[in-house]
Each structure stands twice: as structure tokens, then as C-alpha cells.
Protein backbone atom coordinates (compact mmCIF):
# COMPACT_ATOMS: atom_id res chain seq x y z
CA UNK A 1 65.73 80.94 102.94
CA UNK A 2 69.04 80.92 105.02
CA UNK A 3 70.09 83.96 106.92
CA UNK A 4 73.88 84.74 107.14
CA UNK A 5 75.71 87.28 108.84
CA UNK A 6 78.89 88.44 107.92
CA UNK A 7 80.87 90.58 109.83
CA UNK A 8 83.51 92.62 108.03
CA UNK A 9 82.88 94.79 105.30
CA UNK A 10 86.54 94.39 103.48
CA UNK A 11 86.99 92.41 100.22
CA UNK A 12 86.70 89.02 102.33
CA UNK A 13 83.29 89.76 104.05
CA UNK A 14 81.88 91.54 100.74
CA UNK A 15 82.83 88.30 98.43
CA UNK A 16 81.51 86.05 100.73
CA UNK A 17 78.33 87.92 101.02
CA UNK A 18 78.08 87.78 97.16
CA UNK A 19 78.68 84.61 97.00
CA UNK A 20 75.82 83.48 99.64
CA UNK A 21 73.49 85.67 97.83
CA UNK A 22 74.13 84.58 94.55
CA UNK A 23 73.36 80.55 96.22
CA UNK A 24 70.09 81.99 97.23
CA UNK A 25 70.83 83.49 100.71
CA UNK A 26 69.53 86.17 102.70
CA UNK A 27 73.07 88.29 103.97
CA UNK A 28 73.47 90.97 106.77
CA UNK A 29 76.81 92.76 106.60
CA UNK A 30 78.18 94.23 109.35
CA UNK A 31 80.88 96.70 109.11
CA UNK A 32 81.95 98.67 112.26
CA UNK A 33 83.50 101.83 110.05
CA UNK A 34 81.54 104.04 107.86
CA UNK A 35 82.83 102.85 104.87
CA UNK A 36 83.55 99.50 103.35
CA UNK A 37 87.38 98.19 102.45
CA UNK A 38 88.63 101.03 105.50
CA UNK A 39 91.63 98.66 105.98
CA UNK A 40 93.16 95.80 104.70
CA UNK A 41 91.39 95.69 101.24
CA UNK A 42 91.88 99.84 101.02
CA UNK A 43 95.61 99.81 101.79
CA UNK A 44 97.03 97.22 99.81
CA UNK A 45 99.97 97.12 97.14
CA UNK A 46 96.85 96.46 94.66
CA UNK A 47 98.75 93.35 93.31
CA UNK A 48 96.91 90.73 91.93
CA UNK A 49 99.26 87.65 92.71
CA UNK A 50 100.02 84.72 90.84
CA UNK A 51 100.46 82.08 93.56
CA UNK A 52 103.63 81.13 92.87
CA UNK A 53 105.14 81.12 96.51
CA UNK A 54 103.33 78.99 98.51
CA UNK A 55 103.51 75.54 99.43
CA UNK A 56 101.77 73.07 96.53
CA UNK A 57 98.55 71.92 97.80
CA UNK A 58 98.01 74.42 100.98
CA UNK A 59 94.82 76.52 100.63
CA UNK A 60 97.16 79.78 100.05
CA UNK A 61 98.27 78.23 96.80
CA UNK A 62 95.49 77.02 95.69
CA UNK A 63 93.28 79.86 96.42
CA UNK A 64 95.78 82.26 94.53
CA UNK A 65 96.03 80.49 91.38
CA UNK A 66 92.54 80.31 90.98
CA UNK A 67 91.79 83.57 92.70
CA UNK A 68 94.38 85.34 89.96
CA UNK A 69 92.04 83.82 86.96
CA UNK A 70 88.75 84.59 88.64
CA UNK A 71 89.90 87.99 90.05
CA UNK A 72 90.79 89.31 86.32
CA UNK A 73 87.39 87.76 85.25
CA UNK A 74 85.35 89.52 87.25
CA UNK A 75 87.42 93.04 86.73
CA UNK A 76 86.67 92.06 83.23
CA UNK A 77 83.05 91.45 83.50
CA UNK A 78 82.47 94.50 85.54
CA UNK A 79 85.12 97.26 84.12
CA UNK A 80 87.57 96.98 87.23
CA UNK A 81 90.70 99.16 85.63
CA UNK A 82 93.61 95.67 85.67
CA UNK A 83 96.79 95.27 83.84
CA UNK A 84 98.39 91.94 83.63
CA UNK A 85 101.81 93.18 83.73
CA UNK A 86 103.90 90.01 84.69
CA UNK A 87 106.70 90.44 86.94
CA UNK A 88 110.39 89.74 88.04
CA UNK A 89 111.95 88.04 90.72
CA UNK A 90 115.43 88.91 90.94
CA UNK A 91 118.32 87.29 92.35
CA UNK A 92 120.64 90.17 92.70
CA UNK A 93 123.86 87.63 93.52
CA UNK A 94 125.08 84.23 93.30
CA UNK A 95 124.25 83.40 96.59
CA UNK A 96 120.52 83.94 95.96
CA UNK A 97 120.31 81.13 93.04
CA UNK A 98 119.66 78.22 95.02
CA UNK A 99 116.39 80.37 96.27
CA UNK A 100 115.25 81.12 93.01
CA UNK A 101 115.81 77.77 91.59
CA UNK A 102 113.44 76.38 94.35
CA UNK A 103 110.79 79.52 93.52
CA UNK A 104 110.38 78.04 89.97
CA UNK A 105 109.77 74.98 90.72
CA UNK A 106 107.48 75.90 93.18
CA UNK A 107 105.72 77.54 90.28
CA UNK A 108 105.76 74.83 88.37
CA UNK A 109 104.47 72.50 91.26
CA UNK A 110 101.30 75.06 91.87
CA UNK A 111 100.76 75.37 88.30
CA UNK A 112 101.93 78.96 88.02
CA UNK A 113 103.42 80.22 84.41
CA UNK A 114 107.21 81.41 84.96
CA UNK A 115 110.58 81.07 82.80
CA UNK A 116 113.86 81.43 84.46
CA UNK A 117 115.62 84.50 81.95
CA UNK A 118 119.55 85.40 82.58
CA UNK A 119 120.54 89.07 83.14
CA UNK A 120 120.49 90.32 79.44
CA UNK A 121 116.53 88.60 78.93
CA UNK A 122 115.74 90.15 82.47
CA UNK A 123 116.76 93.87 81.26
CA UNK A 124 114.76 93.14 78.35
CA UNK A 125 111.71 93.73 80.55
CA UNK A 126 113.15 95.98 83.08
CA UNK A 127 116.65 97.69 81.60
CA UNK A 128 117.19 99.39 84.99
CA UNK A 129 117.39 95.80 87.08
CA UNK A 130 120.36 94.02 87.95
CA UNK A 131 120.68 90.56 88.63
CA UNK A 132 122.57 87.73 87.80
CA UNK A 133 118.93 85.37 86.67
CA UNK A 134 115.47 86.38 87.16
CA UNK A 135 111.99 84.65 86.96
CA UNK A 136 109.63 85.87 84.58
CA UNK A 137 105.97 85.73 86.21
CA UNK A 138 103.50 86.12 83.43
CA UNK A 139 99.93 85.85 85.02
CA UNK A 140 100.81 88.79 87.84
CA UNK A 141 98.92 91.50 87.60
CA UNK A 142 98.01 94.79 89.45
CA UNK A 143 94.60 96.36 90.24
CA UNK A 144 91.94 98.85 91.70
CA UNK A 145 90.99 96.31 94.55
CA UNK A 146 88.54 99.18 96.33
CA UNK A 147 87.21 99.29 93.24
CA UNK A 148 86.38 95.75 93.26
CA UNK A 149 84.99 96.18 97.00
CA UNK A 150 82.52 99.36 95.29
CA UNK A 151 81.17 96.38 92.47
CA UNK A 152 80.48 93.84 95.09
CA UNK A 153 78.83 96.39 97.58
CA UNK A 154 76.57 97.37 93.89
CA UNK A 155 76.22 93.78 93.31
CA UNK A 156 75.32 93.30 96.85
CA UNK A 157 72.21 96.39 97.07
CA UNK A 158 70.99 94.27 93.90
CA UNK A 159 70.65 91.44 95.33
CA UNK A 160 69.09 92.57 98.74
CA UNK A 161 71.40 92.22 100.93
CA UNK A 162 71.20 94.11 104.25
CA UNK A 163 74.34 96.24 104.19
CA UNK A 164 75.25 97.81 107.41
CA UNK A 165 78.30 100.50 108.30
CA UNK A 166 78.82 101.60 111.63
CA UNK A 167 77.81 98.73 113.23
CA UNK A 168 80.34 96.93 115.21
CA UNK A 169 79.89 93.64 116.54
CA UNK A 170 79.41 93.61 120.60
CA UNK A 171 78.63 90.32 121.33
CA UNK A 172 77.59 86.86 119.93
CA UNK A 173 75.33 84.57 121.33
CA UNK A 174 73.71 81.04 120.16
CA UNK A 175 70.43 81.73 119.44
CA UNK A 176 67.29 80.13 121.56
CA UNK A 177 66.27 78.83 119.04
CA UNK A 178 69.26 77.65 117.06
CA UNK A 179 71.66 79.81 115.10
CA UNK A 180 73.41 82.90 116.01
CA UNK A 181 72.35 86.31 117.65
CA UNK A 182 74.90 89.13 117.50
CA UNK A 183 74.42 92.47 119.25
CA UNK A 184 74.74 95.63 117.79
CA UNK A 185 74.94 99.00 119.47
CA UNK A 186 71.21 99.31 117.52
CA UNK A 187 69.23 96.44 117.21
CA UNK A 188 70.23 92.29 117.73
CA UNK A 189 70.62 90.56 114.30
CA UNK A 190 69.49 86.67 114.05
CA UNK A 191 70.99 84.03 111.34
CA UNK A 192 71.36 80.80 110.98
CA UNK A 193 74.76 81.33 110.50
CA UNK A 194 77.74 83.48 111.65
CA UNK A 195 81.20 83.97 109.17
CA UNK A 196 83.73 86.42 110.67
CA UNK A 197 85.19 88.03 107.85
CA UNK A 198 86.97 90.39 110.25
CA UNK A 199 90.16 90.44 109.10
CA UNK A 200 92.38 92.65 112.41
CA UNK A 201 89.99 91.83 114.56
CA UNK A 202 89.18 88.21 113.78
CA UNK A 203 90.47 86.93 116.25
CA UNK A 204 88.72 88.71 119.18
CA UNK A 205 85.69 87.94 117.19
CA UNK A 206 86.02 84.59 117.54
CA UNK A 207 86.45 85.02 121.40
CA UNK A 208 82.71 86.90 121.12
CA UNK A 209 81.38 83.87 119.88
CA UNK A 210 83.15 81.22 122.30
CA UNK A 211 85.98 79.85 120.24
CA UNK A 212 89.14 79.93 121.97
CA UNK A 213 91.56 80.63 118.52
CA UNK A 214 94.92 78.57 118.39
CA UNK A 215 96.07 82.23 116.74
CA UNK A 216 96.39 85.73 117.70
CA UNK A 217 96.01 88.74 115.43
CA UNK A 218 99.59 90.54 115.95
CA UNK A 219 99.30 93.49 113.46
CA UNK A 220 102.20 94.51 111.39
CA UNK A 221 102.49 97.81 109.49
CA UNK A 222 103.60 98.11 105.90
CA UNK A 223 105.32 101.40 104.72
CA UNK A 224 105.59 102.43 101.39
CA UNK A 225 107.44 104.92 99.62
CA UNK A 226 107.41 106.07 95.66
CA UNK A 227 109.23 107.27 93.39
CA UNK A 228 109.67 110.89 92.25
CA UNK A 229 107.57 111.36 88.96
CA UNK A 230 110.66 112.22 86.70
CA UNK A 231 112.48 108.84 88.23
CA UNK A 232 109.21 106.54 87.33
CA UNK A 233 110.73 105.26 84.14
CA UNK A 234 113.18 103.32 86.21
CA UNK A 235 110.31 100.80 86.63
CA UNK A 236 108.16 99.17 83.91
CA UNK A 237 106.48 96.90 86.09
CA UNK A 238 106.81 95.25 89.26
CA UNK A 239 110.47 93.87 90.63
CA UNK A 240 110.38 91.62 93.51
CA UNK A 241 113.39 90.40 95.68
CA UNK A 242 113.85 86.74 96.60
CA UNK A 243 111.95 86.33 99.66
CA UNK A 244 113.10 85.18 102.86
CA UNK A 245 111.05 81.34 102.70
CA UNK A 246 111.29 81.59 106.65
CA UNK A 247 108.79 84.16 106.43
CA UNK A 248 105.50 85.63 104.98
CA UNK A 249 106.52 88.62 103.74
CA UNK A 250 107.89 89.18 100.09
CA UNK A 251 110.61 91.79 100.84
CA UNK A 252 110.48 95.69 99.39
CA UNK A 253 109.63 95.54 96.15
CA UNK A 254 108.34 97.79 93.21
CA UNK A 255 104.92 98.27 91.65
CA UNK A 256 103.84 100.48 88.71
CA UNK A 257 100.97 101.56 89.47
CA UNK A 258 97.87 101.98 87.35
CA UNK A 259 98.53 105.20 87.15
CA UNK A 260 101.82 105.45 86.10
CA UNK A 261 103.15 105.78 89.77
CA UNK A 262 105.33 103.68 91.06
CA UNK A 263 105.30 102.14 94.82
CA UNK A 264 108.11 100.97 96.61
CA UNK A 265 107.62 98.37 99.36
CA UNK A 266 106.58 97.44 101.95
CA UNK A 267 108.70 96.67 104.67
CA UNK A 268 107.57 95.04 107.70
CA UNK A 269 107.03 96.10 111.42
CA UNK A 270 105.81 95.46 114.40
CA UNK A 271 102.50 97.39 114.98
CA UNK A 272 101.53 99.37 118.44
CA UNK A 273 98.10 99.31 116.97
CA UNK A 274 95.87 96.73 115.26
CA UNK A 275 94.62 100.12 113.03
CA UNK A 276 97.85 101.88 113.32
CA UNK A 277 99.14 103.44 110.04
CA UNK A 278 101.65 105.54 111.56
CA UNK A 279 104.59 105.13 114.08
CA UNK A 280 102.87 107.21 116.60
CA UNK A 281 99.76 105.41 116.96
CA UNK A 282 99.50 103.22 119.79
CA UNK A 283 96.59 101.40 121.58
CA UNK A 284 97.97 100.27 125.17
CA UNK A 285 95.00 97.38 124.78
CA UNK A 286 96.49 96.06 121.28
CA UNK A 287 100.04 96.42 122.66
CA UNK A 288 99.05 94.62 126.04
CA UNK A 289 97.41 91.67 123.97
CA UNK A 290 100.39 91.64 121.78
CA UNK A 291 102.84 91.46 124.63
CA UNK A 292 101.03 89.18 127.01
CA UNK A 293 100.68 86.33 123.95
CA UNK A 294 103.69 83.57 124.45
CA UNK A 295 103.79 83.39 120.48
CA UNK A 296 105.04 87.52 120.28
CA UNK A 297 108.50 86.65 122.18
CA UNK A 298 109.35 83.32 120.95
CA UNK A 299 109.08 84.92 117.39
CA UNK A 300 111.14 87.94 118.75
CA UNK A 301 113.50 85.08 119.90
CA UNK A 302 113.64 83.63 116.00
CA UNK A 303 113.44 86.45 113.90
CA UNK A 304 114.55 89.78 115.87
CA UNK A 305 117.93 89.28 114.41
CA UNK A 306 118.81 90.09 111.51
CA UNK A 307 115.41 90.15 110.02
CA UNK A 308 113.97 92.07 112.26
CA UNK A 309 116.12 94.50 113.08
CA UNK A 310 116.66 95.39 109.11
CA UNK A 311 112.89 96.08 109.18
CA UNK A 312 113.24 98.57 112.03
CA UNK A 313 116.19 100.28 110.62
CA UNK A 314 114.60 100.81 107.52
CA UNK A 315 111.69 101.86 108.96
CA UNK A 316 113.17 104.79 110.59
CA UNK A 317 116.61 105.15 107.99
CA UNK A 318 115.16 106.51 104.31
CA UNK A 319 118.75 106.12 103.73
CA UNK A 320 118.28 102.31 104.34
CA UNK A 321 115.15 101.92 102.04
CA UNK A 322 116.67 103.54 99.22
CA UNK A 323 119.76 101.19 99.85
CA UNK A 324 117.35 97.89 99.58
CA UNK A 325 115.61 99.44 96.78
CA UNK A 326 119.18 100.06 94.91
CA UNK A 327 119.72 96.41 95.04
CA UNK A 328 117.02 95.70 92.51
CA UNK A 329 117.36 98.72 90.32
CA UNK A 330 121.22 100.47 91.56
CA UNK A 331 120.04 103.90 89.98
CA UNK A 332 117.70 104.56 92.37
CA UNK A 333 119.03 107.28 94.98
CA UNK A 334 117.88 108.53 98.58
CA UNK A 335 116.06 111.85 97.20
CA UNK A 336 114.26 109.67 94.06
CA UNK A 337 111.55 108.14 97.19
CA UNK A 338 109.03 109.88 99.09
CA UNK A 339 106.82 108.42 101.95
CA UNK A 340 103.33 107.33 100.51
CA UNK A 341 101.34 105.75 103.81
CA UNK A 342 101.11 102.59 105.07
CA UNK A 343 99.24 99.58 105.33
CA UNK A 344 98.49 97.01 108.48
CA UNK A 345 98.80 93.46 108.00
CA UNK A 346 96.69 91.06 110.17
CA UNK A 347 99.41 88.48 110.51
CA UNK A 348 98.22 85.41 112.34
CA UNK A 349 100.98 84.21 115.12
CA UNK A 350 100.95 80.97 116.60
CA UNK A 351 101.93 79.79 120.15
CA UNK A 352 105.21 78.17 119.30
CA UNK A 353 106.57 81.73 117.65
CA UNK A 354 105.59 80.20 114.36
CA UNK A 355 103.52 82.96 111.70
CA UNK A 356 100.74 80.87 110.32
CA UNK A 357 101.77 80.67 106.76
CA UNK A 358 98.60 79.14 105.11
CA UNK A 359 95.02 80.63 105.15
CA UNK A 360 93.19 79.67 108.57
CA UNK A 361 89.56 79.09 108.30
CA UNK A 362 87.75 77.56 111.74
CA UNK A 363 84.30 75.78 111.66
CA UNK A 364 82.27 75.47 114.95
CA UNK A 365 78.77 74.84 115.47
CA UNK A 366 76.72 77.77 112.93
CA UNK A 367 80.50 79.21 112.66
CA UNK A 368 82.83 80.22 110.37
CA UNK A 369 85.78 82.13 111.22
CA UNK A 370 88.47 83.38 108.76
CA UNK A 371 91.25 83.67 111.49
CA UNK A 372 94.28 84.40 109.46
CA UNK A 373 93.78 85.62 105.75
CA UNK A 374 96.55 88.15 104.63
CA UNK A 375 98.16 88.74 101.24
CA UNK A 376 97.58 87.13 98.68
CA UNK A 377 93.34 87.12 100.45
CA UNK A 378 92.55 90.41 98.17
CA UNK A 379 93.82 88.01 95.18
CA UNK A 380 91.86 85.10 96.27
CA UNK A 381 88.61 86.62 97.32
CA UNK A 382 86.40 85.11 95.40
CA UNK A 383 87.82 81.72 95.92
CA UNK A 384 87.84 82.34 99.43
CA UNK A 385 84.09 83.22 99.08
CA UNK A 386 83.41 80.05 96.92
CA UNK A 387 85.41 77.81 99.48
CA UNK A 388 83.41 79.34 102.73
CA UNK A 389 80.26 79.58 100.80
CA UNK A 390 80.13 75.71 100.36
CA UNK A 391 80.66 75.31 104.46
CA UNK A 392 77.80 77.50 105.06
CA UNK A 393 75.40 75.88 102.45
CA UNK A 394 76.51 72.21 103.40
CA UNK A 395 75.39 72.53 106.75
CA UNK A 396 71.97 74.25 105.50
């Protein structure tokens, strides 16, 4: 029987585990917190994408599309609360046609279902929007994605697997014998193959096991606000901006909920802290990496104007996030939003300034490292799972 170890216990690491288990593996998960999904996978906008905006044949969009079938499948299967809601994406003027026009036939390139409506069919879904032409999404959907984590860990104690919290990885080691060793602050765990599944921390994961990672992690904190309860019938479903294609993030945006709430954004910030949720957390180590990596300043150099300066400003300005939220849906007003936590994204950055816009998955010798696996990774899980699962199992 082959032995894996996985380290990461968020929706990556736990699929992956599954996955090797169901092919007739023997799977140690470590997790260094005391409970599994604590980041990523827990803090989420719960969106279960449809894998329409990214580039025909990368890994991202085929991942997605597949991910979004086999994602609702399994919630299905295993009574995971879904809703396959559809969304908009709204061009809100003129000038934001050419955009849209290239997002449909993007969709139609990665085999995504989406029909280009005009501002009266738009309102039919959402009468609140305004637009001048929207694209209908059909397959998006949202979702209880810790819930998903809870049925794999189930799945998981079924099958056997050793299932470990609190248990951070110190160090990694080839084995004497072949494989890989990594030390624990309890014991030394043996396989004959590593997968970081670490998702922040990736990155310096791979440096514990010798690779020397083209990327660095450079975290970057979501904040979301929602609407006031008696201002939640603005929204049916979700409403999504045209995105800026220069960059990774989808723009502030609103999500109903599964519970009838309904979540507006998230913008996008520089972190202090790979774990840091609020403004006020800071790590001088994270901040020190971040600072010393070439990549951090020639993106500052490409992006700190005016994209990144609108993120800062409505970071601190609720006055500023109401504003970009009134461009989708004008009735919204300053006192509709309150603050409802954040998220960190572990966005991969390359050397040159660029942000690595595909999935990155490295191979070395009883390796596999998932180096750069952000939204839409809680959508394509299980896909991501299926495609590392066939690395480990072809070199068995």
C-alpha cells in the first residue's frame, strides 16, 4: 500500500486525501490548527464558480468547469445545503461592452452556459440592477463549502485515514530509504510521497522540502460587508462587475447567501499578515518576506495606480464601498452595509511583478506542491484532487 502525506487540512488537502484513499492509499493529514478549513476554505464568498473567466485550455478553466459539475454532485450525494442560482455580470456603461463581449465568448470557448440579456431581460432577474447588457451565468451556484470540508473529514475517518490537527510541519527530509520524512513537533511521519496542500504557507513548504519556488505567497485580505436585513431584497442572487482582465480578482460583488443574507465583496488588499483578517494584524516576518521579494514592487510599480489605490480607499472609506456597490444596484446607500469579516487570499506573485493567473502545481522527486491555488480552488477541489491524485499514483 502507498503512504501519502498531505499537509493542509483545507478543502485542497482534504479532497486530495479522499481521493488517494478512495485509489487505495494509506493518507496522513497534517493540519497545523485545531480545526480543519481554519482559512482559505472557512472564509470564502461560498461561490461555487462556473469557469467562465479564465483562459480556454489553462488548468483554472478547466478545473472549474468540471469542478462546478462535480462540486454540486457531491453536495448532492452527501446533503451539502447548494443553490444553483445563476448569476449576472453587468456592464454598468458603454465603455464596459467591449469587456463583456470578450467574457462571453470566453464562456463559450471554456464551455460555460451564458446568454448576453439587454437591460430590461437583466432586471428580469435582478429589478434593482442597472446596466446597459448583462451576461446571464446559469451553472453558478453558491454553497456551504465548510460543510463540504466536515463530509470529506467523515469520509476520510471511514476510510482510515490518519487525520492529524495541531501538527505543523517543521521540516522535510528525503527519507533513507526513499520517500519523504516530515517532522512534527510529536513524532516523524514516513511516506512515499509528500503533496503540500498548504495553501498560505505553500510556498515556505516547499522551501522545507528543497524546492526553490519560482512564486511567493504574498497574502491579500478580502473584506466583506452585507446588507442590512430589511435592504436584502435588493439582491436575488449574485451581481458581479466586469472584472479588470489585468488581474485575478473579480471586483466587489454581491452574493445571496444561503441564508437569505446577502454579502457584499470583496475588495482586495495588501496583507501585513499571511493569517491576517484584520487591518491591525501584522507579522514583521510575513511583511519582511513580502517586502524583500523583487516581484512585491514591480507589481506595486504596475498596479498601485489606480487599481490599487481604489482598493485601499475603499478599504478604509465605507463611503467608497457603498459607492462601488451603487454602481451595480444605485439603491443601495452608505447605512444599508455593515462590516462582516474578512478573508486572506494566498495570491501567488511572480518575479517579473506578474500574479500567477493559472493554478501552479510543482512535481519533484516524491513531491507535489500546490504553489498557487486561489479562487475558483474551493470550486475545483475535487478536480484538483483527481488531477494530483493521478501524479501521485503514476509514479507508484
Amino acid at each position: 500500500m502507498r503512504h501519502v502525506t498531505v499537509i493542509g487540512g483545507g478543502i485542497i488537502g482534504l479532497a486530495v486525501a479522499r481521493e488517494l484513499t478512495a485509489r487505495g492509499c494509506h493518507v496522513t493529514v497534517l493540519e497545523k490548527e485545531n480545526h480543519w478549513a481554519a482559512h482559505q476554505s472557512g472564509h470564502n464568498s461560498g461561490v461555487v464558480h462556473a469557469g467562465l473567466y479564465y483562459r480556454p485550455g489553462s488548468l483554472k478553466a478547466r478545473l472549474s468547469v468540471a469542478g462546478n459539475r462535480s462540486m454540486i454532485a457531491f453536495a448532492r450525494e452527501h446533503g451539502v445545503p447548494y443553490d444553483v442560482c445563476g448569476k449576472l455580470v453587468v456592464a454598468t456603461s458603454v465603455a464596459e461592452l467591449p469587456a463583456l463581449g470578450l467574457l462571453a465568448e470566453r464562456a463559450r470557448a471554456c464551455g460555460v452556459g451564458a446568454t448576453l440579456l439587454d437591460a430590461a431581460q437583466a432586471r428580469e432577474y435582478e429589478p434593482e440592477v442597472s446596466c446597459v447588457r448583462a451576461l446571464r451565468v446559469h451553472s453558478t451556484a453558491v454553497i456551504d463549502f465548510p460543510a463540504v470540508c466536515r463530509v470529506l473529514v467523515s469520509l476520510l475517518r471511514e476510510a482510515g485515514a490518519d487525520l492529524r490537527l495541531g501538527t505543523p510541519a517543521l521540516a522535510v527530509r528525503a527519507g533513507s530509504n526513499g520517500g519523504v520524512e516530515v517532522a512534527t513537533p510529536h513524532d516523524v511521519v514516513k511516506a512515499d510521497t509528500l503533496v503540500n496542500c498548504a495553501g498560505l504557507h505553500s510556498d515556505r513548504v516547499a522551501r522545507l522540502a528543497g524546492l526553490t519556488p519560482e512564486t511567493r505567497i504574498v497574502p491579500f485580505r478580502g473584506e466583506y460587508y452585507e446588507l442590512r436585513p430589511g435592504r436584502r431584497h435588493l439582491v436575488r442572487g449574485l451581481i458581479y462587475p466586469v472584472p479588470d482582465p489585468t488581474l485575478p480578482f473579480l471586483g466587489v460583488h454581491l452574493t445571496r447567501m444561503l441564508d437569505g443574507s446577502v454579502h457584499a465583496g470583496p475588495n482586495a488588499v495588501l496583507a501585513s499578515r499571511r493569517e491576517g483578517y484584520r487591518g491591525r494584524d501584522v507579522s514583521v516576518r510575513d511583511l519582511a518576506e513580502v517586502l524583500a521579494f523583487p516581484g512585491t514592487w514591480r507589481l506595486a510599480r504596475r498596479h498601485a495606480f489606480p487599481a490599487g489605490w481604489n482598493e485601499v480607499t475603499r478599504s478604509l472609506s465605507k463611503r467608497r464601498f457603498a459607492a462601488s456597490l451603487a454602481r451595480l444596484v444605485p439603491a443601495i446607500r452608505r447605512e444599508d452595509i455593515v462590516r462582516h469579516g474578512s478573508g486572506v487570499r494566498a495570491q501567488a506573485l511572480l518575479p517579473d511583478g506578474r500574479l500567477a493567473d493559472d493554478f501552479v502545481i510543482e512535481e519533484a522527486r516524491d513531491q507535489i506542491h500546490v504553489l498557487n491555488a486561489p479562487s475558483p480552488a474551493a470550486t475545483s477541489a475535487l478536480e484538483i484532487a483527481a488531477y494530483v491524485a493521478d501524479r501521485v499514483t503514476a509514479t507508484g
